[in-house]
PDB file of N, CA and C in Angstrom:
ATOM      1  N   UNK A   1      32.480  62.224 -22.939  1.00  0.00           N
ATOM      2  CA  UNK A   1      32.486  62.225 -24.380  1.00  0.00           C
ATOM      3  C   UNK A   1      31.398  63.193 -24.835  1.00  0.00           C
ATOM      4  N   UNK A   2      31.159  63.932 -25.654  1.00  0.00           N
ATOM      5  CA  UNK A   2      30.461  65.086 -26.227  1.00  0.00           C
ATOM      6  C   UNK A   2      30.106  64.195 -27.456  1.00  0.00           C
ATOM      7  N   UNK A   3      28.894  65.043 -28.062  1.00  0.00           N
ATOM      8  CA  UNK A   3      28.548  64.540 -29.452  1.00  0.00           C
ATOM      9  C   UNK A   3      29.097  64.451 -30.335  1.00  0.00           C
ATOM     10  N   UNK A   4      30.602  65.411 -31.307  1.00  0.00           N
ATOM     11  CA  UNK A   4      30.777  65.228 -31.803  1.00  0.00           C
ATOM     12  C   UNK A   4      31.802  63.800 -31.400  1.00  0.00           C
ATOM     13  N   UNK A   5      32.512  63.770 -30.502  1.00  0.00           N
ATOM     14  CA  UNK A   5      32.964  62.605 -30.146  1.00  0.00           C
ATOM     15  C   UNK A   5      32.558  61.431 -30.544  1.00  0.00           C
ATOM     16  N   UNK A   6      31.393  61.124 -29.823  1.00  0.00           N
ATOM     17  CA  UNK A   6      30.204  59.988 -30.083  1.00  0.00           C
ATOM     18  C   UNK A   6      30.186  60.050 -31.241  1.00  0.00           C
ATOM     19  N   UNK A   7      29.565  61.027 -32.380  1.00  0.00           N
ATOM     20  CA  UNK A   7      29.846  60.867 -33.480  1.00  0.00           C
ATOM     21  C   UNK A   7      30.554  59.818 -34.329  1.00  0.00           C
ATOM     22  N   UNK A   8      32.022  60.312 -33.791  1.00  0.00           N
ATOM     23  CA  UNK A   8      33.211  60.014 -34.700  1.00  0.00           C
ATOM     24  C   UNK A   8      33.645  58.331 -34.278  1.00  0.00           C
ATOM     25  N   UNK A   9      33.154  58.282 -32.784  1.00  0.00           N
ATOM     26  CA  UNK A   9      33.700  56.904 -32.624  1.00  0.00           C
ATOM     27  C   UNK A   9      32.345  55.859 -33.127  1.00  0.00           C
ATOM     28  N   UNK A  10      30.732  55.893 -33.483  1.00  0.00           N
ATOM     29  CA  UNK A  10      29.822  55.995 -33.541  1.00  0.00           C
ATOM     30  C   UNK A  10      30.247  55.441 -35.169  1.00  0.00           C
ATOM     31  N   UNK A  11      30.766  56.352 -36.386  1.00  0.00           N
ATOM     32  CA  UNK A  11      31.194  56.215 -37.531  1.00  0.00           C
ATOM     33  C   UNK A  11      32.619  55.674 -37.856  1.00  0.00           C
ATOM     34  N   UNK A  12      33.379  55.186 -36.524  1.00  0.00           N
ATOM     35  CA  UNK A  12      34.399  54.063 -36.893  1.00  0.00           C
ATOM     36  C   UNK A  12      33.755  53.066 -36.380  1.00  0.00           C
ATOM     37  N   UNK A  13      32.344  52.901 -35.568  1.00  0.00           N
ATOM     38  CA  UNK A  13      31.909  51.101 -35.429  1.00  0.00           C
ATOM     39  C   UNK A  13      32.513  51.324 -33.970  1.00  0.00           C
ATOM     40  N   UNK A  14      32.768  51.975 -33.079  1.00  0.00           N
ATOM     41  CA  UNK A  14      33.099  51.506 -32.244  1.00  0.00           C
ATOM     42  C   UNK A  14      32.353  51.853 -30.480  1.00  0.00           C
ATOM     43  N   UNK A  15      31.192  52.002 -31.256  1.00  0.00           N
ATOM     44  CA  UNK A  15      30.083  51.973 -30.306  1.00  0.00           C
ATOM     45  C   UNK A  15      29.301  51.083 -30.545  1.00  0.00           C
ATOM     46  N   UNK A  16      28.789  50.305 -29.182  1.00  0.00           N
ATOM     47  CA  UNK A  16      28.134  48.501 -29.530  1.00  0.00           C
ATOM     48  C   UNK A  16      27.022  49.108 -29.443  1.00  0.00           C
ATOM     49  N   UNK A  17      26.302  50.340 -28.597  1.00  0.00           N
ATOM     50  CA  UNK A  17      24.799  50.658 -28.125  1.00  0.00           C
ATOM     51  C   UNK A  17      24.764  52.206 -27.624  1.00  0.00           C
ATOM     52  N   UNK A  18      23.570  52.557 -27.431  1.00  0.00           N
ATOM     53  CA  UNK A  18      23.368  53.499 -26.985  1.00  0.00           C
ATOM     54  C   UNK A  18      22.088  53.202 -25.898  1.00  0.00           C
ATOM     55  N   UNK A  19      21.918  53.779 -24.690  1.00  0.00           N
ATOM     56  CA  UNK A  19      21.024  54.008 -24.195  1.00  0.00           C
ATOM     57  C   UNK A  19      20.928  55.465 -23.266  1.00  0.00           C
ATOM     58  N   UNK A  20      19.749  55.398 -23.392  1.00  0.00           N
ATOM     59  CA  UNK A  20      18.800  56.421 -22.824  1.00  0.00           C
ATOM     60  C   UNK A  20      18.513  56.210 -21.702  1.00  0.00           C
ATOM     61  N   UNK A  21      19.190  56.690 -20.781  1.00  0.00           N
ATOM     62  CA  UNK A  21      18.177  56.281 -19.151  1.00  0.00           C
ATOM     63  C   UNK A  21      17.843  57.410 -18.430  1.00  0.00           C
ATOM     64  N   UNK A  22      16.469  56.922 -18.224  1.00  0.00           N
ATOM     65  CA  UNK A  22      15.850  57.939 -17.522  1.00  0.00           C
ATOM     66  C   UNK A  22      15.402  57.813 -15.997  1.00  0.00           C
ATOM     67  N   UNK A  23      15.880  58.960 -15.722  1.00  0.00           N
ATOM     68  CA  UNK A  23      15.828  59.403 -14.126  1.00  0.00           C
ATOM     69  C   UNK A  23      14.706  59.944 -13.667  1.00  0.00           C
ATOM     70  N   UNK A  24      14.463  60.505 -12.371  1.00  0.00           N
ATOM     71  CA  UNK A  24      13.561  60.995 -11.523  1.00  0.00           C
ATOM     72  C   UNK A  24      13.768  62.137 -11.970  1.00  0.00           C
ATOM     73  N   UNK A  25      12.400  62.660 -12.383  1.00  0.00           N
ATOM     74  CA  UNK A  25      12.172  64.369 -12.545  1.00  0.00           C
ATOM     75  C   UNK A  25      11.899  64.516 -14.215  1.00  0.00           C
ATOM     76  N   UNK A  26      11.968  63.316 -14.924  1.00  0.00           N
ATOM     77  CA  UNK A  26      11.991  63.895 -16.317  1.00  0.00           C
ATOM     78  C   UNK A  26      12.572  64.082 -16.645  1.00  0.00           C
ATOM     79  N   UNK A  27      14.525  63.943 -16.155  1.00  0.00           N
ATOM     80  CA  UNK A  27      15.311  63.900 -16.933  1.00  0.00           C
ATOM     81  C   UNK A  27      16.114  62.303 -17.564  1.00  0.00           C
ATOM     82  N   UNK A  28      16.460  62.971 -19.231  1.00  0.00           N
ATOM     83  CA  UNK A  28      17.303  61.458 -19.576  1.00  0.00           C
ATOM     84  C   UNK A  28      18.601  61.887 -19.692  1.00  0.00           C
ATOM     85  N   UNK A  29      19.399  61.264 -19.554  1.00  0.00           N
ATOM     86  CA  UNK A  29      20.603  61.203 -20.001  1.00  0.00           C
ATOM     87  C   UNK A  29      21.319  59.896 -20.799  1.00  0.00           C
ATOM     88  N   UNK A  30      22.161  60.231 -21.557  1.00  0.00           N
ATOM     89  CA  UNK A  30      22.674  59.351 -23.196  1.00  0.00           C
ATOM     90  C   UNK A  30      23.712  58.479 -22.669  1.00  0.00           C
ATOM     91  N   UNK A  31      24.150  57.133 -22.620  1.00  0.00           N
ATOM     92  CA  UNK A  31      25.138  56.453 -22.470  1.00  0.00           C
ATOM     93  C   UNK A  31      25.875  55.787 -23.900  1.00  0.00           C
ATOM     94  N   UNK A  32      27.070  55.891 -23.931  1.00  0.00           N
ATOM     95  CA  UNK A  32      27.376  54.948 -25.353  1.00  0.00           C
ATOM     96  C   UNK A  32      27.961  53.809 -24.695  1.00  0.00           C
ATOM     97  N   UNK A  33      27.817  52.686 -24.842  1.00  0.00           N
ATOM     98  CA  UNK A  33      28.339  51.402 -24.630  1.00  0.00           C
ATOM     99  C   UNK A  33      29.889  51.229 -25.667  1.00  0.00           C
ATOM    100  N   UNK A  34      31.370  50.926 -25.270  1.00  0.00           N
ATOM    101  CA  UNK A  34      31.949  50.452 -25.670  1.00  0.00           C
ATOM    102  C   UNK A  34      32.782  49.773 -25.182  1.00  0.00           C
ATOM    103  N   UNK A  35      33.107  48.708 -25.773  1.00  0.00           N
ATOM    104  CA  UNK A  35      33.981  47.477 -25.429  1.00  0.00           C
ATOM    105  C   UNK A  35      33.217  47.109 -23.720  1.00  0.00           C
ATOM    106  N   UNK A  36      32.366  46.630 -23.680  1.00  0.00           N
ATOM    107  CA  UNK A  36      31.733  46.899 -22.066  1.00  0.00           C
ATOM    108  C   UNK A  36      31.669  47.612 -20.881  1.00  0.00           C
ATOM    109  N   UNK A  37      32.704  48.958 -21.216  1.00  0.00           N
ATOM    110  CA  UNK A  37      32.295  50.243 -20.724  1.00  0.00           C
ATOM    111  C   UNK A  37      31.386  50.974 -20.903  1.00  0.00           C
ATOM    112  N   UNK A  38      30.425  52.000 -20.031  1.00  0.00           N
ATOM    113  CA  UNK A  38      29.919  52.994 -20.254  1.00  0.00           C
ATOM    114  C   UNK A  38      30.437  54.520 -20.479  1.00  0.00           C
ATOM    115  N   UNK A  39      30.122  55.446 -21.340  1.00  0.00           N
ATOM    116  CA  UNK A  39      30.326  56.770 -21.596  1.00  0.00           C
ATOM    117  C   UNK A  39      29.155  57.701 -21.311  1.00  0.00           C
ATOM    118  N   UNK A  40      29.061  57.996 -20.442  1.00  0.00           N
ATOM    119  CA  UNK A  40      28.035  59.482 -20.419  1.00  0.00           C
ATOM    120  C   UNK A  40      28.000  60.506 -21.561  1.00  0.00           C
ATOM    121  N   UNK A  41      27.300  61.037 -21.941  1.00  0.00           N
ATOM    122  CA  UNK A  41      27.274  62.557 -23.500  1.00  0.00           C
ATOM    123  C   UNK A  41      27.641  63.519 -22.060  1.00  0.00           C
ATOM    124  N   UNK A  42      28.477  64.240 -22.302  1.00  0.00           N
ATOM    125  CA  UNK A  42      28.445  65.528 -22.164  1.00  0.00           C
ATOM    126  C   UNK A  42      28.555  66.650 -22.909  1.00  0.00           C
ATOM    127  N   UNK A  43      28.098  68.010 -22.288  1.00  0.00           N
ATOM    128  CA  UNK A  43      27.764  69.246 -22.760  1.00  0.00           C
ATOM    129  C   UNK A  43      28.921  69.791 -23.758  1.00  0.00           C
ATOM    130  N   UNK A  44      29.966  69.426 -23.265  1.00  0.00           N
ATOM    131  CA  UNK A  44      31.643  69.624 -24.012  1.00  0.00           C
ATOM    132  C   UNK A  44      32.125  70.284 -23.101  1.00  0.00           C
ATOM    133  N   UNK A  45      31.636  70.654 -21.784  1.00  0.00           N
ATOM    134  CA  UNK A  45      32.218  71.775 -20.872  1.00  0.00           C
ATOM    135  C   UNK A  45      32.360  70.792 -19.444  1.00  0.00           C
ATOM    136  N   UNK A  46      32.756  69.710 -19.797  1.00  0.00           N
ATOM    137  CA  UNK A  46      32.235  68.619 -18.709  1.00  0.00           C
ATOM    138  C   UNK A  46      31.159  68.247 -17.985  1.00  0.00           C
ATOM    139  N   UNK A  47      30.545  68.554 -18.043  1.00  0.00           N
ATOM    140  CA  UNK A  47      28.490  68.644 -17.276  1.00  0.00           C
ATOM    141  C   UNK A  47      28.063  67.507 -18.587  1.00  0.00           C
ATOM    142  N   UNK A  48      27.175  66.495 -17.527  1.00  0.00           N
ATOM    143  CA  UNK A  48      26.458  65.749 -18.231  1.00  0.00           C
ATOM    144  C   UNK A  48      25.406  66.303 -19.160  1.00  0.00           C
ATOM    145  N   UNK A  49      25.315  65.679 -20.243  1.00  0.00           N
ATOM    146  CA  UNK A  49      23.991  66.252 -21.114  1.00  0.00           C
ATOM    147  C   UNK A  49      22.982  66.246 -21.054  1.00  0.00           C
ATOM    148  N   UNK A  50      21.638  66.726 -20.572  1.00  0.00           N
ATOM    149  CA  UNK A  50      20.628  66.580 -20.170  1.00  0.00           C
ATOM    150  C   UNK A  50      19.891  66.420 -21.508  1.00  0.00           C
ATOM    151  N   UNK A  51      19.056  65.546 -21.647  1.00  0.00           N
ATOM    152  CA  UNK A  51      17.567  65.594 -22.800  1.00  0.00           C
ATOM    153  C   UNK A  51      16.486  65.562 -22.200  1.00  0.00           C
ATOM    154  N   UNK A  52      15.632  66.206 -22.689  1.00  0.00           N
ATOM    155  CA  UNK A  52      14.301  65.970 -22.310  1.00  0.00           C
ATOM    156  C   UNK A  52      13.251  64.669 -22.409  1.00  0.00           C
ATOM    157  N   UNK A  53      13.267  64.068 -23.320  1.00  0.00           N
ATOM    158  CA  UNK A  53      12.824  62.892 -23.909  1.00  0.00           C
ATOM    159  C   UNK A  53      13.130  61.848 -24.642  1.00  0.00           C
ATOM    160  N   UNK A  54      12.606  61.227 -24.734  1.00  0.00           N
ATOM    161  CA  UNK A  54      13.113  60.612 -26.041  1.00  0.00           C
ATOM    162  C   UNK A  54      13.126  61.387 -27.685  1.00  0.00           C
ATOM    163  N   UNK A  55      11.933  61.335 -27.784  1.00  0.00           N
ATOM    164  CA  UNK A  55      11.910  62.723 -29.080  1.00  0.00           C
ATOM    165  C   UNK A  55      13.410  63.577 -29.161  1.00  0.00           C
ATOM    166  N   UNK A  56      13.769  64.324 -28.126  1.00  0.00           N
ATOM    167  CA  UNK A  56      14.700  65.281 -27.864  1.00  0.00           C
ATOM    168  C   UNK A  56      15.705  64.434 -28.534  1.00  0.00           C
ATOM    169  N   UNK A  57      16.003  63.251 -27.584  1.00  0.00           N
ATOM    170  CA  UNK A  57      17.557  62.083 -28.106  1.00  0.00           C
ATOM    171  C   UNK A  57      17.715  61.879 -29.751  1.00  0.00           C
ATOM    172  N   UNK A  58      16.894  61.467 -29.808  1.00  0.00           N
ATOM    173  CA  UNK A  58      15.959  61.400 -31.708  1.00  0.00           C
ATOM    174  C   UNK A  58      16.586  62.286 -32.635  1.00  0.00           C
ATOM    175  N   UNK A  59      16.547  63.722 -31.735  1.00  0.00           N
ATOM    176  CA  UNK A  59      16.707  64.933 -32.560  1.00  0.00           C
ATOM    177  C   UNK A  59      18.089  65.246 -32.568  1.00  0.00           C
ATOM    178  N   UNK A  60      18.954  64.964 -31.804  1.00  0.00           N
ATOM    179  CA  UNK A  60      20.207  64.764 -31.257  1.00  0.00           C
ATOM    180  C   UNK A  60      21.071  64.043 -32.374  1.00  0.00           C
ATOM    181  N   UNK A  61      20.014  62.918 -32.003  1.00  0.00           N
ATOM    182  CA  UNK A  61      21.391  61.770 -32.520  1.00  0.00           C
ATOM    183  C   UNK A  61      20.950  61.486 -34.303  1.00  0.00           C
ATOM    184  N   UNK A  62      20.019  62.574 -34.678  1.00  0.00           N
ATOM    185  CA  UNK A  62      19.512  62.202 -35.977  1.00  0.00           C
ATOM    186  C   UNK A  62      20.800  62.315 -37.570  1.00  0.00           C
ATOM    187  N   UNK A  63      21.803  62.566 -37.020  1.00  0.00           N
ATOM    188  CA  UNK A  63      23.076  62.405 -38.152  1.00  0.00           C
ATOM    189  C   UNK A  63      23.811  60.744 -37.753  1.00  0.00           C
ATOM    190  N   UNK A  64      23.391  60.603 -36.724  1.00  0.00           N
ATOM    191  CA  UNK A  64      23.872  59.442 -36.027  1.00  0.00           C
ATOM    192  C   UNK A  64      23.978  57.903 -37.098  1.00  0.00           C
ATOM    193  N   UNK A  65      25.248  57.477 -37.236  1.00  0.00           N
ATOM    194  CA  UNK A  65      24.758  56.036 -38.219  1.00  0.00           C
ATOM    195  C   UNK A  65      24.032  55.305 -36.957  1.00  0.00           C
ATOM    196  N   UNK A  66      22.901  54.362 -37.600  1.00  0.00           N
ATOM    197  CA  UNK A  66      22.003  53.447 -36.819  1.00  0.00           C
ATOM    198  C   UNK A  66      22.825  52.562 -35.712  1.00  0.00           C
ATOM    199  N   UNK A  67      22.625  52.371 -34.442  1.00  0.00           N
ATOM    200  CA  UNK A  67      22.711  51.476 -33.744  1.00  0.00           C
ATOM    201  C   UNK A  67      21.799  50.958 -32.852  1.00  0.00           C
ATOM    202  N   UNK A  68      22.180  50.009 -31.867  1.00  0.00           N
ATOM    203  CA  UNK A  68      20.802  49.966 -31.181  1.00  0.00           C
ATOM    204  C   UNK A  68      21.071  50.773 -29.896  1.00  0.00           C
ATOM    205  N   UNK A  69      19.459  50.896 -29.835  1.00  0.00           N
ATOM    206  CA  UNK A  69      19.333  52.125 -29.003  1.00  0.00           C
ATOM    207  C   UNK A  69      18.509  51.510 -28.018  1.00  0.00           C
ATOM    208  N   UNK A  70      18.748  51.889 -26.782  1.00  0.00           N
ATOM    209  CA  UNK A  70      17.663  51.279 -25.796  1.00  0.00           C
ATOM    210  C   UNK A  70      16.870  52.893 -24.841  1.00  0.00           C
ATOM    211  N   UNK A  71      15.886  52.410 -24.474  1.00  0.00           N
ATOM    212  CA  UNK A  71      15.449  53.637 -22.792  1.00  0.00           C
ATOM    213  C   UNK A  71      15.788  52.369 -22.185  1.00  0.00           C
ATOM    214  N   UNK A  72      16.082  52.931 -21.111  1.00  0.00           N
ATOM    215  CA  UNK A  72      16.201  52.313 -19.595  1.00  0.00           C
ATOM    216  C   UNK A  72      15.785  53.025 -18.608  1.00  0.00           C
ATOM    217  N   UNK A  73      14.704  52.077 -17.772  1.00  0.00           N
ATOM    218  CA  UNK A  73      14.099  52.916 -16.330  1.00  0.00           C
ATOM    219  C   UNK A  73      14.773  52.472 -15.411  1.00  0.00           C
ATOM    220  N   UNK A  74      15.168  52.646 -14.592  1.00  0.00           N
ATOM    221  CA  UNK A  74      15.795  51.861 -13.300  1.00  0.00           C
ATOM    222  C   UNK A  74      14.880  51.962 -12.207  1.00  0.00           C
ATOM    223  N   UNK A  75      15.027  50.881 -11.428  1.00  0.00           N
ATOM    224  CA  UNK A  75      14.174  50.959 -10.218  1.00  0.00           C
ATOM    225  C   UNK A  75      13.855  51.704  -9.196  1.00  0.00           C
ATOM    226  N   UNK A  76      13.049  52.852  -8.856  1.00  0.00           N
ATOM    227  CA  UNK A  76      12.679  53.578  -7.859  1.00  0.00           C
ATOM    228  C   UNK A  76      12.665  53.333  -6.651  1.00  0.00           C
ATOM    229  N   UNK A  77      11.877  52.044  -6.442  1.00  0.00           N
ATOM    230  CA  UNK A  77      11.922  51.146  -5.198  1.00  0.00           C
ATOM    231  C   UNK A  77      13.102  51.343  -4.611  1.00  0.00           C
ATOM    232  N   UNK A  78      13.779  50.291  -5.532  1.00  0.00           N
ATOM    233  CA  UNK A  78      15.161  50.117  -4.677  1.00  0.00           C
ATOM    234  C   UNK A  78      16.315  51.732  -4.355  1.00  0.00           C
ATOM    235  N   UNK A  79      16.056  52.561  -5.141  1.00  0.00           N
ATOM    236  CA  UNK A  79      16.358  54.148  -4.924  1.00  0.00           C
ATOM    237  C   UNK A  79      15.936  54.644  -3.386  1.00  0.00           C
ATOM    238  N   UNK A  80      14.435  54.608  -3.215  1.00  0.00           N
ATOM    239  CA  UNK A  80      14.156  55.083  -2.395  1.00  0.00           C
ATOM    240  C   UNK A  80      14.267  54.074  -0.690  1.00  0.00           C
ATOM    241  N   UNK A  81      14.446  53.234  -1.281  1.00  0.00           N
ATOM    242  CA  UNK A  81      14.835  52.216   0.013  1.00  0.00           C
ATOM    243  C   UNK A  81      16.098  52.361   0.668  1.00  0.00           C
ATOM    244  N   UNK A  82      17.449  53.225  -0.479  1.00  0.00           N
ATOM    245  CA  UNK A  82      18.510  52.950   0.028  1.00  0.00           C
ATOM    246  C   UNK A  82      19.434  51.544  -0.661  1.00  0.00           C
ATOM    247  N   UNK A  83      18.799  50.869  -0.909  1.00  0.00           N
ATOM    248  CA  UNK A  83      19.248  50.005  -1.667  1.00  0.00           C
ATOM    249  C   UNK A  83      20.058  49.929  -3.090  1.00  0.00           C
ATOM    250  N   UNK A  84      21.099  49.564  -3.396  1.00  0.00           N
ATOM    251  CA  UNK A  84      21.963  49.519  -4.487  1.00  0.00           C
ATOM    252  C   UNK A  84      20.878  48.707  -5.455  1.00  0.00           C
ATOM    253  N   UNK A  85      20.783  49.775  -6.617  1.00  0.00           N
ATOM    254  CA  UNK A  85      20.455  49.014  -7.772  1.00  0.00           C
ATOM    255  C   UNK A  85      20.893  47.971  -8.577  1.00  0.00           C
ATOM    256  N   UNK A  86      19.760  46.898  -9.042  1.00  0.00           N
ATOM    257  CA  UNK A  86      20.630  45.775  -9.487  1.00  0.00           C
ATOM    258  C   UNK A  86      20.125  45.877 -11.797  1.00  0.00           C
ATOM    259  N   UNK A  87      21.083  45.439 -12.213  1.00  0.00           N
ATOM    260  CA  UNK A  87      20.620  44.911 -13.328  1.00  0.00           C
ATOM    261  C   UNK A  87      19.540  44.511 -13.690  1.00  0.00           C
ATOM    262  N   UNK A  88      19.180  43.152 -12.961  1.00  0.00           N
ATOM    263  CA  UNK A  88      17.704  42.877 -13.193  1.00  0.00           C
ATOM    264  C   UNK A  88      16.385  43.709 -13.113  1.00  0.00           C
ATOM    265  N   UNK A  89      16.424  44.507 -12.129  1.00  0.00           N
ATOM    266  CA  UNK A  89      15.169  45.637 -12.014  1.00  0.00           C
ATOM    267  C   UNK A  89      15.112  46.106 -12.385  1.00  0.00           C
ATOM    268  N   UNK A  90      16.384  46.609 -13.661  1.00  0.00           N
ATOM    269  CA  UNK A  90      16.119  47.828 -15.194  1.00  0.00           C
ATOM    270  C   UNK A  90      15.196  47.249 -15.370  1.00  0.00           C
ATOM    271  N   UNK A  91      14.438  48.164 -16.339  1.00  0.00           N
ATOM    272  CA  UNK A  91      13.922  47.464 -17.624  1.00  0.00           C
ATOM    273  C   UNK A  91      14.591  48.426 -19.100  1.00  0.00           C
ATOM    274  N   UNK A  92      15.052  47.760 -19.820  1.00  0.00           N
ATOM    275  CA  UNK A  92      15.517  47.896 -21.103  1.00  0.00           C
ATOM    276  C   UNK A  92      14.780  47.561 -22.207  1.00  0.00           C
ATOM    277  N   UNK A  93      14.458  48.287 -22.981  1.00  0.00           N
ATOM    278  CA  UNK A  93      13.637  48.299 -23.880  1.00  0.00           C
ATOM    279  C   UNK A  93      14.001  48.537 -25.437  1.00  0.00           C
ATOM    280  N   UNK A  94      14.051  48.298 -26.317  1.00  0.00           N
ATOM    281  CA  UNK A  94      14.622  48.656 -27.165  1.00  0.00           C
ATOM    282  C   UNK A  94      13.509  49.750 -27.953  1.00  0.00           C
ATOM    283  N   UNK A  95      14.172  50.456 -28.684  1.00  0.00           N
ATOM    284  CA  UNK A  95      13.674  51.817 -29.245  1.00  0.00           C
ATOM    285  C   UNK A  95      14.124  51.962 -30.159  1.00  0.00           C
ATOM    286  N   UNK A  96      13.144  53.073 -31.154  1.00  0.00           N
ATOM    287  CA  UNK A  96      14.302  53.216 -32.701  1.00  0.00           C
ATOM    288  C   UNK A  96      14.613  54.495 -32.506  1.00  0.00           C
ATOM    289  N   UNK A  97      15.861  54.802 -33.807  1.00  0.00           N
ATOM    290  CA  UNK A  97      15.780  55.933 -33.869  1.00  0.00           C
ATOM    291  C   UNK A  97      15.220  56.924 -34.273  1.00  0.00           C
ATOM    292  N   UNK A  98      14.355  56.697 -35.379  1.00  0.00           N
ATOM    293  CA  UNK A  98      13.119  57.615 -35.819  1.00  0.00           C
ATOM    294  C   UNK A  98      11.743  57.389 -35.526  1.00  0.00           C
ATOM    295  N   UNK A  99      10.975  58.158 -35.313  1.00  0.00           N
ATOM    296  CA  UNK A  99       9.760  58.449 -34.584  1.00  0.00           C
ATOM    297  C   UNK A  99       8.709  58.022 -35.269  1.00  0.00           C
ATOM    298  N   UNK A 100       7.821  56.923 -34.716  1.00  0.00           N
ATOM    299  CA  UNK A 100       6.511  56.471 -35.703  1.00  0.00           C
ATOM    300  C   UNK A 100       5.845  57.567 -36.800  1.00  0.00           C
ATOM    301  N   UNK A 101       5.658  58.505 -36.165  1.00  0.00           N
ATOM    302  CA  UNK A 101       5.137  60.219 -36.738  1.00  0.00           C
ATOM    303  C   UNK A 101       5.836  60.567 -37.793  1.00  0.00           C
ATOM    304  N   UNK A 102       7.540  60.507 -37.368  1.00  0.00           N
ATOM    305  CA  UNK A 102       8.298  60.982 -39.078  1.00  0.00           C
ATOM    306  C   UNK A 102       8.029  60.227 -40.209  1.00  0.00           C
ATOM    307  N   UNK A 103       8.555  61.093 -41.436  1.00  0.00           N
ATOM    308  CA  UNK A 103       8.082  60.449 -42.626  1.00  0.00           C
ATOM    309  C   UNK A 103       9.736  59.857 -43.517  1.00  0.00           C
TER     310      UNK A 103
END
């Protein structure tokens, strides 16, 4: 799904969430939650969308009607062990969409 996509399904209500999860290296990438599926953002050329930060997502999704928005870290440990990641060892956090700093 691409942004304007997200967008449009985003402004019929039919996105429950958004999160942000961030990976090894400093990169995040955007998920939309619907109907208990996940959607990756992509570039529109099929390649996942890379952001830099949160700030970056912020700047992104700033036409965006409000939903909730989470970061998510996932567990390293269990990454580097080989081990399948579980639910519980996220941590999910909730986040807004505008930045303490904006006015």
């Amino acid at each position: 799904m691409n942004l304007q996509e997200l967008n449009a399904y985003a402004i019929a209500g039919k996105v429950d969430e958004l999160n942000l999860i961030s990976l090894e290296g400093g990169i995040y990438v955007l998920e939309a939650r619907m109907h208990g599926s996940a959607y990756a953002l992509d570039d529109g050329h099929g390649k996942t969308f890379h952001l830099r930060s949160v700030e970056h997502a912020r700047q992104v999704l700033q036409a965006m009607p409000k939903l909730p928005f989470h970061l998510i870290h996932t567990s390293v440990h269990d990454e580097m062990c080989g081990l399948g990641a579980s639910a519980e060892e996220s941590l999910k956090v909730p986040i807004s969409f505008h930045s303490a700093w904006s006015s």
